[in-house]
C-alpha atoms as a PDB file:
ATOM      1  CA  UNK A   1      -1.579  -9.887  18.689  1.00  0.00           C
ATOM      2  CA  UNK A   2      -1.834  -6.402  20.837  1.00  0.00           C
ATOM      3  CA  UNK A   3      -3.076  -3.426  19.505  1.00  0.00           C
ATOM      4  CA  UNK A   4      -2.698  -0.038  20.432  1.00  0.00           C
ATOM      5  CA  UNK A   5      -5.296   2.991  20.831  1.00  0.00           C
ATOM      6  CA  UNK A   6      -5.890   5.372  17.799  1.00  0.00           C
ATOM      7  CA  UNK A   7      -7.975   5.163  14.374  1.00  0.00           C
ATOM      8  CA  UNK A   8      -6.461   4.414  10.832  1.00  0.00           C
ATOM      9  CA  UNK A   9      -6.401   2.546   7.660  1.00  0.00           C
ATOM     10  CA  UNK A  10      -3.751   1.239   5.837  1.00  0.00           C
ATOM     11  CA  UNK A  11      -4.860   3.837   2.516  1.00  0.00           C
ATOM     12  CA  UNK A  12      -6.187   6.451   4.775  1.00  0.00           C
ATOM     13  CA  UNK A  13      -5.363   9.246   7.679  1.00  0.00           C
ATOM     14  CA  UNK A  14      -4.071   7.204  10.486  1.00  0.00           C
ATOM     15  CA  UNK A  15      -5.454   9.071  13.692  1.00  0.00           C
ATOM     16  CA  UNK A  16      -2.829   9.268  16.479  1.00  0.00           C
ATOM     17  CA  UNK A  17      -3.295   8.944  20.024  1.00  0.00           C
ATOM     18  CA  UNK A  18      -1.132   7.680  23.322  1.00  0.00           C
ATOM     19  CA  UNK A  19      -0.628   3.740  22.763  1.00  0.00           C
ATOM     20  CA  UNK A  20      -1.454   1.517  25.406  1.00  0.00           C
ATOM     21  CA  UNK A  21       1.120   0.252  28.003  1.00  0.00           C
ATOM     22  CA  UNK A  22       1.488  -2.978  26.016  1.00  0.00           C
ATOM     23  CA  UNK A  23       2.208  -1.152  22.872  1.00  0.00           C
ATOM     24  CA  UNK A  24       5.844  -1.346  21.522  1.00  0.00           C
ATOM     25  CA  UNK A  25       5.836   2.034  20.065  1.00  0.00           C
ATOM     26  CA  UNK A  26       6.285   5.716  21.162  1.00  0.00           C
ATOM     27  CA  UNK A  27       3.590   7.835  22.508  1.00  0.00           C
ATOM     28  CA  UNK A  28       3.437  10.621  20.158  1.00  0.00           C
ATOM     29  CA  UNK A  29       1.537  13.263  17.794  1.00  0.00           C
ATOM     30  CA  UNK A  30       3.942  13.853  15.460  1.00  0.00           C
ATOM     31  CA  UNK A  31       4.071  12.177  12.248  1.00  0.00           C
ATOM     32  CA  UNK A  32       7.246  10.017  11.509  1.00  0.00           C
ATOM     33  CA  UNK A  33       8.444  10.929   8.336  1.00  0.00           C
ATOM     34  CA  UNK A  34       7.817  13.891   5.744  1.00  0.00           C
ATOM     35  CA  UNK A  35       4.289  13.085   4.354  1.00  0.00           C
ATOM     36  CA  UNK A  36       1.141  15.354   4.605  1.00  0.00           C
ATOM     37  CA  UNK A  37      -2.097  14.285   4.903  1.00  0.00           C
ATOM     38  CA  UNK A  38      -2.784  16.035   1.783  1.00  0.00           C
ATOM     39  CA  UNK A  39       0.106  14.727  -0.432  1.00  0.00           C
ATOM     40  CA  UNK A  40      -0.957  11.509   0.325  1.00  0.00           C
ATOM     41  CA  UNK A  41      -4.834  12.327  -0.518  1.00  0.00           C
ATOM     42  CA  UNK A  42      -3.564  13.639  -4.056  1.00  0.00           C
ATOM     43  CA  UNK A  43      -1.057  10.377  -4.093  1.00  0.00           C
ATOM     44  CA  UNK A  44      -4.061   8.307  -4.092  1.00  0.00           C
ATOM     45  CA  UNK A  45      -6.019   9.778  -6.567  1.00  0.00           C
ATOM     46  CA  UNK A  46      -3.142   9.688  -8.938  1.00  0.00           C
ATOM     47  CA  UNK A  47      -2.892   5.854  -7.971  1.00  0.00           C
ATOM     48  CA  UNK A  48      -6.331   5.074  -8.547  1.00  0.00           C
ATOM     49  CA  UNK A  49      -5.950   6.591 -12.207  1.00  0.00           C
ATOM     50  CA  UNK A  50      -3.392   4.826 -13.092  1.00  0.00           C
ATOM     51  CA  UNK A  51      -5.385   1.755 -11.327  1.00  0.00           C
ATOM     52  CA  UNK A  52      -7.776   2.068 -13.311  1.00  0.00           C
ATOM     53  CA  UNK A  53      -6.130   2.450 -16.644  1.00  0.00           C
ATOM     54  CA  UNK A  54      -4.441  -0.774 -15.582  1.00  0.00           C
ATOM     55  CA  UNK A  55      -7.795  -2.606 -15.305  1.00  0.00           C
ATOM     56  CA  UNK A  56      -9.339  -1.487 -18.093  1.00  0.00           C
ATOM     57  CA  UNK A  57      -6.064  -2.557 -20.436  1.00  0.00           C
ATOM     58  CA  UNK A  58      -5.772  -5.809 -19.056  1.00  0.00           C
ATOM     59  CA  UNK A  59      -9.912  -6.621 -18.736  1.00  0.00           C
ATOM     60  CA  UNK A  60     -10.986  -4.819 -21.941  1.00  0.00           C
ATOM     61  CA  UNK A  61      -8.296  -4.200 -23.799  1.00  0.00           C
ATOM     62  CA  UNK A  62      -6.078  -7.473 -24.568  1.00  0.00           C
ATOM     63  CA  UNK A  63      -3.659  -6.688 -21.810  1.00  0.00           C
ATOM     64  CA  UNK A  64      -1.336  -3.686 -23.053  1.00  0.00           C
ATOM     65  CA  UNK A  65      -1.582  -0.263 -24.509  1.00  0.00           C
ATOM     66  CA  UNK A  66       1.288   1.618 -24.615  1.00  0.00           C
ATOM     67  CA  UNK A  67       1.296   4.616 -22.063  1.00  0.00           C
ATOM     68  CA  UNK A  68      -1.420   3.280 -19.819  1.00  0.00           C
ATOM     69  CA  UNK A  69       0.271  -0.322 -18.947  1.00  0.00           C
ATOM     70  CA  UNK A  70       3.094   1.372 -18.208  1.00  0.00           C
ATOM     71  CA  UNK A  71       1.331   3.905 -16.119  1.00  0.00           C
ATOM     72  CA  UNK A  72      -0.677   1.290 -14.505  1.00  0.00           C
ATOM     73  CA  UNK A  73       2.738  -0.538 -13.219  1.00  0.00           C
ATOM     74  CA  UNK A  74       3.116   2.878 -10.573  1.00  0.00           C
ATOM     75  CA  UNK A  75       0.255   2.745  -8.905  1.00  0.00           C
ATOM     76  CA  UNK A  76       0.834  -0.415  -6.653  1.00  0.00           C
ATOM     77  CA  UNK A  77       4.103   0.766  -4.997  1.00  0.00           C
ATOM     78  CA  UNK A  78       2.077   3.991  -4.574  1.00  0.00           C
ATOM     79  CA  UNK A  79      -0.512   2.371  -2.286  1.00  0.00           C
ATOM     80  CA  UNK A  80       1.996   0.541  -0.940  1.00  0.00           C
ATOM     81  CA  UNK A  81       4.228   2.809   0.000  1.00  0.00           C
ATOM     82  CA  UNK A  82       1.237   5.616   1.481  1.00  0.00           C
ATOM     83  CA  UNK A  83      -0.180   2.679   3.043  1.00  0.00           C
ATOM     84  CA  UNK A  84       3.277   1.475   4.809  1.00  0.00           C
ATOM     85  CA  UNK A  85       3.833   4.878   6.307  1.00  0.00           C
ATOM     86  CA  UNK A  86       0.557   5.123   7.902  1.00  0.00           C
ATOM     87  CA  UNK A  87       0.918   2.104   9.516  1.00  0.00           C
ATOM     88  CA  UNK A  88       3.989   3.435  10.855  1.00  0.00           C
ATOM     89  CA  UNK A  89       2.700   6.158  12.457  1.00  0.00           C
ATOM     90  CA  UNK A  90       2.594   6.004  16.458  1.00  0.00           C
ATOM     91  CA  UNK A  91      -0.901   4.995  17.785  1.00  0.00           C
ATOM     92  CA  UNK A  92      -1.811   3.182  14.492  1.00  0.00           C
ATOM     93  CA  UNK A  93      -5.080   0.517  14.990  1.00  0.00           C
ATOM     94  CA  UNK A  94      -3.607  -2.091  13.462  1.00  0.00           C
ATOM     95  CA  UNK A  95      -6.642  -4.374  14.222  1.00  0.00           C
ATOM     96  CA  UNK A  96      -9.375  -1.504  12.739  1.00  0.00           C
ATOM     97  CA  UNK A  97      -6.854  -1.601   9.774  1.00  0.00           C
ATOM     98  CA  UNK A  98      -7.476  -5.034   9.376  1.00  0.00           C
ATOM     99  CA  UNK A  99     -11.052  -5.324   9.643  1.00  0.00           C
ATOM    100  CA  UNK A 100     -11.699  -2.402   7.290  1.00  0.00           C
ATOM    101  CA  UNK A 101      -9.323  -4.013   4.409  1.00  0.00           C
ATOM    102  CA  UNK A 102     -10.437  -7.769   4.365  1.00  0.00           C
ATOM    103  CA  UNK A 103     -14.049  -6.437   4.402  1.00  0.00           C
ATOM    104  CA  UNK A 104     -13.846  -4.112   1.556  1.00  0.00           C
ATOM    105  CA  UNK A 105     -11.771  -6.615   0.467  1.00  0.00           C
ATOM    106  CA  UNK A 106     -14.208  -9.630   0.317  1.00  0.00           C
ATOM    107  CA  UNK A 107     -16.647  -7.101  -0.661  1.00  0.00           C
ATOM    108  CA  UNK A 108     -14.978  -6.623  -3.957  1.00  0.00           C
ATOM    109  CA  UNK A 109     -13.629  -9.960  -4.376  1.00  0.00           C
ATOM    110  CA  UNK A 110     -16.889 -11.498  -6.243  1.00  0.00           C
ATOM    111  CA  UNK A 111     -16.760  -8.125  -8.866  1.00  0.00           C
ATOM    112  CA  UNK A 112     -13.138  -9.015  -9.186  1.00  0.00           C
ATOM    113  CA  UNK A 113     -13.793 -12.525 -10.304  1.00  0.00           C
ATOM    114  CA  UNK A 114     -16.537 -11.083 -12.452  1.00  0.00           C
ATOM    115  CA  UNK A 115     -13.814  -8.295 -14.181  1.00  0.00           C
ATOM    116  CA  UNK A 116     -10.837 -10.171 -14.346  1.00  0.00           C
ATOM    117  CA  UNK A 117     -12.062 -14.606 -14.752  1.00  0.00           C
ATOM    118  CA  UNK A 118     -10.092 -16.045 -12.176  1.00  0.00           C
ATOM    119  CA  UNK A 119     -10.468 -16.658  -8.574  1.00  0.00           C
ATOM    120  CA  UNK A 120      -6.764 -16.427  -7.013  1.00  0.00           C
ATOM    121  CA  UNK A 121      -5.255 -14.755  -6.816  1.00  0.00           C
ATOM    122  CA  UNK A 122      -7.391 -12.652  -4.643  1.00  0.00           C
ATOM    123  CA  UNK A 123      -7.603  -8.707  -5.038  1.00  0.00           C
ATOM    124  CA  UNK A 124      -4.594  -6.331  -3.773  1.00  0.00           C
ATOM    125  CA  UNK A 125      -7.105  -5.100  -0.939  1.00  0.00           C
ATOM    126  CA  UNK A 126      -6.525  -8.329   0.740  1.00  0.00           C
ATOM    127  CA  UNK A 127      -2.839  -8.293  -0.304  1.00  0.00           C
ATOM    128  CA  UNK A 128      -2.892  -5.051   1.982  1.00  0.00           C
ATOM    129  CA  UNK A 129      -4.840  -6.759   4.938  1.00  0.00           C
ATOM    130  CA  UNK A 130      -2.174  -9.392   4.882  1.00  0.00           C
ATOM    131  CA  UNK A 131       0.492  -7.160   4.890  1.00  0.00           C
ATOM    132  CA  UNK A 132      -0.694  -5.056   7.696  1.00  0.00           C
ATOM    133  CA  UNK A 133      -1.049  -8.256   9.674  1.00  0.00           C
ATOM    134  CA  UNK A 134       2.479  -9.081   8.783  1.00  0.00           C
ATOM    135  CA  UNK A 135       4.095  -5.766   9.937  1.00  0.00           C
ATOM    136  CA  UNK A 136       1.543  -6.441  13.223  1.00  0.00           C
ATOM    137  CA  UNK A 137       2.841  -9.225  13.999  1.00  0.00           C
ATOM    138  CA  UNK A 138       6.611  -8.029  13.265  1.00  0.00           C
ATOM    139  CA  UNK A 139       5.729  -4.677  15.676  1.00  0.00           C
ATOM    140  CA  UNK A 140       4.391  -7.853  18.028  1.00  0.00           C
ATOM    141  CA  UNK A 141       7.476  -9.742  17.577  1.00  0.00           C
ATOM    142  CA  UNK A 142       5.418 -12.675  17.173  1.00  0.00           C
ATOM    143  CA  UNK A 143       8.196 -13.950  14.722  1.00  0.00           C
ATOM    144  CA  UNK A 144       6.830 -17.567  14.207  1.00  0.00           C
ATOM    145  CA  UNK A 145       3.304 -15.952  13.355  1.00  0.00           C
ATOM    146  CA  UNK A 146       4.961 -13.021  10.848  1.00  0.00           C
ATOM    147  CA  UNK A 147       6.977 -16.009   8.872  1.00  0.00           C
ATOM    148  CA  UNK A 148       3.759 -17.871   7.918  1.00  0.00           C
ATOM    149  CA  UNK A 149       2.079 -14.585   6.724  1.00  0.00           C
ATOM    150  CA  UNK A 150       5.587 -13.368   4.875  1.00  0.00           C
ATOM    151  CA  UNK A 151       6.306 -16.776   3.557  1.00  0.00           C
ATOM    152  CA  UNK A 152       3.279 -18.688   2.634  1.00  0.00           C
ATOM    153  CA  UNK A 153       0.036 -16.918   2.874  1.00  0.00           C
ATOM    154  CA  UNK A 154       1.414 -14.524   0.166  1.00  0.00           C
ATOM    155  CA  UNK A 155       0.825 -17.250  -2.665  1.00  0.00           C
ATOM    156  CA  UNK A 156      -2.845 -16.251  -2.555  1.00  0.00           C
ATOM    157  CA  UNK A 157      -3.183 -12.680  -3.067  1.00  0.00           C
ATOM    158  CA  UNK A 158      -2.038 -10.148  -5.596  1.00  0.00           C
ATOM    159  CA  UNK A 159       1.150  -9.107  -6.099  1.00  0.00           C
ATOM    160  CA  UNK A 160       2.085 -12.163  -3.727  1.00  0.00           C
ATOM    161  CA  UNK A 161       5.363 -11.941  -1.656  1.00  0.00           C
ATOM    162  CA  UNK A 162       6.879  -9.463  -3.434  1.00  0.00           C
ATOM    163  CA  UNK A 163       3.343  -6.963  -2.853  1.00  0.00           C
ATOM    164  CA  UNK A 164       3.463  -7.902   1.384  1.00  0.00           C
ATOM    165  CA  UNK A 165       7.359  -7.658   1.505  1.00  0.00           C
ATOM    166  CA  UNK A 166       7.251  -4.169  -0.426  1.00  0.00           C
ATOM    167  CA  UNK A 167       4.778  -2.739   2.525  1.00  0.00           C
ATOM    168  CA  UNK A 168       6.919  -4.386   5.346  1.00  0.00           C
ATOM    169  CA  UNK A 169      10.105  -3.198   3.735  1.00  0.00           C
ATOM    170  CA  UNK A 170       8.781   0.548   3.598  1.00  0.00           C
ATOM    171  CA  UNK A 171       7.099  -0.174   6.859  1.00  0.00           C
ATOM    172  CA  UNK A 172      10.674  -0.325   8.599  1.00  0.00           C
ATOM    173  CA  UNK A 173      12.092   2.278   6.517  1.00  0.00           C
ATOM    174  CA  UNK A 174       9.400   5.063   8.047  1.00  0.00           C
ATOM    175  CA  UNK A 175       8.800   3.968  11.450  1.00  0.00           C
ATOM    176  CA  UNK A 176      12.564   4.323  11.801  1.00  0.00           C
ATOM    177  CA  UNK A 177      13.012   8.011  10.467  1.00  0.00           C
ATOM    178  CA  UNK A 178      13.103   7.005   6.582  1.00  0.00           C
ATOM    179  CA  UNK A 179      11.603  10.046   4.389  1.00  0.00           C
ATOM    180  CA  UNK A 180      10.678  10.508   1.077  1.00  0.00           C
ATOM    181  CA  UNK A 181      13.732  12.754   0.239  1.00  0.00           C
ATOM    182  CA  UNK A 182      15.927   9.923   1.391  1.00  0.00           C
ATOM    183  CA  UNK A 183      14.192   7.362  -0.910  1.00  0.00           C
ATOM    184  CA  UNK A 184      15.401   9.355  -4.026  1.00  0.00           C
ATOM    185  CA  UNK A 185      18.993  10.436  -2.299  1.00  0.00           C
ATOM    186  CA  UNK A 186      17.480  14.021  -1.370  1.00  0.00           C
ATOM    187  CA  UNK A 187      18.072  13.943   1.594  1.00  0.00           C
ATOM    188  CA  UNK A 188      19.474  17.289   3.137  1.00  0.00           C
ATOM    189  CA  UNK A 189      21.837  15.593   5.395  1.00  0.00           C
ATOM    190  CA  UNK A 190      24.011  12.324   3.432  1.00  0.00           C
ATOM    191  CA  UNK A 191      23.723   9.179   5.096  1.00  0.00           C
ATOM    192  CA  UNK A 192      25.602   5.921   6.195  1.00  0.00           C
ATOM    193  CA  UNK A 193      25.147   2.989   3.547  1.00  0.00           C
ATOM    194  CA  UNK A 194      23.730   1.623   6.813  1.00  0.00           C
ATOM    195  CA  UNK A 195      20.609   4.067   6.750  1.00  0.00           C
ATOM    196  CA  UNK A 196      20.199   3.398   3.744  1.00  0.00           C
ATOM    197  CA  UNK A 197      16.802   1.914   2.683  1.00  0.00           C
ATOM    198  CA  UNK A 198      17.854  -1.293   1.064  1.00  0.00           C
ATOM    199  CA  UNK A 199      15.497  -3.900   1.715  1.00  0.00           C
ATOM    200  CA  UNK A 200      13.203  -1.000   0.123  1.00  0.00           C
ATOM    201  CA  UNK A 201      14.782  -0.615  -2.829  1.00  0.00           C
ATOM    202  CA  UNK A 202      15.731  -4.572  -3.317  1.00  0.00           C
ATOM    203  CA  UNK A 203      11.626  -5.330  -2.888  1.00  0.00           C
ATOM    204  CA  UNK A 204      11.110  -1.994  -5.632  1.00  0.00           C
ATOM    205  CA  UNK A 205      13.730  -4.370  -8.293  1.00  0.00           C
ATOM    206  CA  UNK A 206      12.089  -7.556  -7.481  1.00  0.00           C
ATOM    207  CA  UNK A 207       8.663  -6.065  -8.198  1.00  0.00           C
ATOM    208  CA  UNK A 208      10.239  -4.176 -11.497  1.00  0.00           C
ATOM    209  CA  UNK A 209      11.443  -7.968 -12.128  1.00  0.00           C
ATOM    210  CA  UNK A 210       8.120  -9.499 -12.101  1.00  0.00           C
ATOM    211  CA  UNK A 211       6.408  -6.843 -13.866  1.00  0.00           C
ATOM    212  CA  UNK A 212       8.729  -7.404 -16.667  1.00  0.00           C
ATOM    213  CA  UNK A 213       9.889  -3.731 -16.769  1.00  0.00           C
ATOM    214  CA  UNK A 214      11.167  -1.032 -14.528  1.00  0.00           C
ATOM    215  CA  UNK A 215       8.295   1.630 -14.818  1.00  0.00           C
ATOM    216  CA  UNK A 216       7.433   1.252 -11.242  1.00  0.00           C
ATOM    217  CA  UNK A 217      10.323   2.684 -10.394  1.00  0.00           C
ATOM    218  CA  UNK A 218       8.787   6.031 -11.373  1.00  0.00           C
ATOM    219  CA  UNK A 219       6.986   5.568  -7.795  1.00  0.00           C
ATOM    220  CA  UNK A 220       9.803   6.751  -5.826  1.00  0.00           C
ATOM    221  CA  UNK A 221      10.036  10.292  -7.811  1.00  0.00           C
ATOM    222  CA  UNK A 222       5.903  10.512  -7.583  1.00  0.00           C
ATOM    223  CA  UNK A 223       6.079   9.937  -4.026  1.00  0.00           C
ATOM    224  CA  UNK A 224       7.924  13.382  -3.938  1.00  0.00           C
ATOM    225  CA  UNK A 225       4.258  14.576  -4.393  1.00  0.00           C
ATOM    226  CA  UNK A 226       3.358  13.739  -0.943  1.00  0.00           C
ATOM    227  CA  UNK A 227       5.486  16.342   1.052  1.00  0.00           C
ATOM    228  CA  UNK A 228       2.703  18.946  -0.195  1.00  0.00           C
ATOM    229  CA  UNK A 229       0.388  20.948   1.367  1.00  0.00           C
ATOM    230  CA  UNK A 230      -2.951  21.179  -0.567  1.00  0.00           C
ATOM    231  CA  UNK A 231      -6.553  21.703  -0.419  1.00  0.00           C
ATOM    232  CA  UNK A 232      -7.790  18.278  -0.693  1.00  0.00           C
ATOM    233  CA  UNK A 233     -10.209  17.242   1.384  1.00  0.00           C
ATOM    234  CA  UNK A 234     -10.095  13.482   2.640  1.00  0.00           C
ATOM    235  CA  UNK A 235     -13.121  11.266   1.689  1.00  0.00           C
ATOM    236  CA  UNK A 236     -12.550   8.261   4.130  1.00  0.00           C
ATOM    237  CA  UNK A 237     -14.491   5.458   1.922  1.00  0.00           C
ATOM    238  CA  UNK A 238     -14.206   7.097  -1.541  1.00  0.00           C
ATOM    239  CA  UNK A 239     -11.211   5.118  -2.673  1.00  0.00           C
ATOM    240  CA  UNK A 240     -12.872   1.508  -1.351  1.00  0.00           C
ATOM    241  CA  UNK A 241     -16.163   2.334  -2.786  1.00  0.00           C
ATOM    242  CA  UNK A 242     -14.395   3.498  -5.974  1.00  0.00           C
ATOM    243  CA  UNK A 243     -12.343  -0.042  -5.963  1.00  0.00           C
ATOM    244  CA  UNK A 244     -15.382  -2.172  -6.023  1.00  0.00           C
ATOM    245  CA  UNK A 245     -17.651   0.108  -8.388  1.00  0.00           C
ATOM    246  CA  UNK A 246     -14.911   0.276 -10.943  1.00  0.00           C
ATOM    247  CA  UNK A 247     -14.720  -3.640 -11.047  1.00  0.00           C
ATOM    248  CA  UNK A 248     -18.255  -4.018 -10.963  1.00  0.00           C
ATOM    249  CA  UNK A 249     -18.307  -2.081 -14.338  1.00  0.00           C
ATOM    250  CA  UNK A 250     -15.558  -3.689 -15.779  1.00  0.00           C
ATOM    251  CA  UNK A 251     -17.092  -6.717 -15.357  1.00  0.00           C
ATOM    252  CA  UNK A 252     -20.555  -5.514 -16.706  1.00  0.00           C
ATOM    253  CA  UNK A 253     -18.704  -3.857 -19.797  1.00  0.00           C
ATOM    254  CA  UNK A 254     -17.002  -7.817 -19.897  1.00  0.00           C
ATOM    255  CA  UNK A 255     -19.982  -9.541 -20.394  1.00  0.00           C
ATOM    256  CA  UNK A 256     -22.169  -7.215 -22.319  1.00  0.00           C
ATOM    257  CA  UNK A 257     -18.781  -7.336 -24.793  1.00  0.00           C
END
């Protein structure tokens, strides 16, 4: 697969410079959609709290407690969603993307064994890897390639099809104008049922179907968050360092318990 020129993660600032020649993409610096780099910052910290609470409920705590499992059913579409519309940005690395999120994500997978007692399926940081690859290969056209990693390689990792077609979905959605507003009907101008971001919101029911409840939902309003301007600063490994600490003392609290 062909990558183009620039520096990004799938959960971080993506970096944006002219694509190469082989690159499908425009050659741009402005962002595509409505999302500051600061709205998404305090997205992800809101995420990784209600992460968290999610972890400790279903680790610690017998696997519900009212208020924080149903808090802990936002943050995935969060990630997802912040992490699809960086990887729609012109000039995203798709490749560096990669790399960083299958390291991390092997990095954390033994602590996530540890917290959790079960091997597969593997954590959502490699769900993300595989998604990225899957919008790669899409952006690629390498459609023979994109319907192994949409189809069958999902069975192994969290969140399975539903978490990789949620990121590919949204992927679409922003690379081809979709904003925030839009995802919530805000936006200022009212669109065609065509521009409308269905295969979004169908991926945002099944994953309210397989949680059991509809609390994700409350994603798409959150996400409103992200159009802000804010002093946050951006800490480029906090979140993946945070990720495999915070299963590393889940899984100490486990076994000490």
């Amino acid at each position: 697969m062909k990558t183009s020129r620039g520096d990004g993660d799938g959960l971080g600032r993506t970096f944006h410079g002219c694509p190469s020649a082989q690159f499908r993409g425009c050659c741009s610096t402005t962002l595509r959609g409505d999302m500051t780099s600061s709205g998404r910052e305090l997205l992800k910290w809101i995420a990784l709290v209600f992460m968290t609470f999610d972890h400790v409920v279903k680790a610690l705590l017998d696997g519900y407690v009212p208020v924080l499992s149903e808090l802990g059913r936002i943050a995935f579409p969060v990630f997802a969603l912040i992490m699809a519309f960086n990887l729609a940005q012109p000039g995203t690395d798709y490749a560096k993307s990669v790399k960083r999120l299958a390291g991390w994500g092997l990095i954390a997978q033994p602590f996530h064994v540890w917290a959790f007692g079960f091997l597969l399926p593997v954590n959502i940081l490699i769900t993300f890897a595989l998604a990225t690859c899957l919008v790669w290969s899409m952006q690629d056209r390498r459609w023979l390639l994109a319907s192994f990693l949409g189809l069958l390689a999902p069975m192994a990792v969290d969140y399975q099809w539903i978490g990789v077609w949620l990121v590919g979905a949204a992927w679409s959605w922003f690379r081809t104008g979709g904003t925030l507003q839009s995802l919530v009907g805000l936006a200022s101008t009212k669109p065609t049922l065509a521009k409308l971001p269905w295969t979004l919101w169908i991926c945002m029911g099944l994953l309210c179907w397989n949680n059991g409840n509809g609390w994700a939902l409350l994603a798409l309003p959150l996400m409103q968050l992200g159009r802000l301007q804010l002093p946050i600063p951006r800490l480029r490994w906090a979140f993946y360092g945070y990720y495999v600490a915070h299963l590393a003392v889940i899984g100490l609290i486990w076994t000490v318990s």
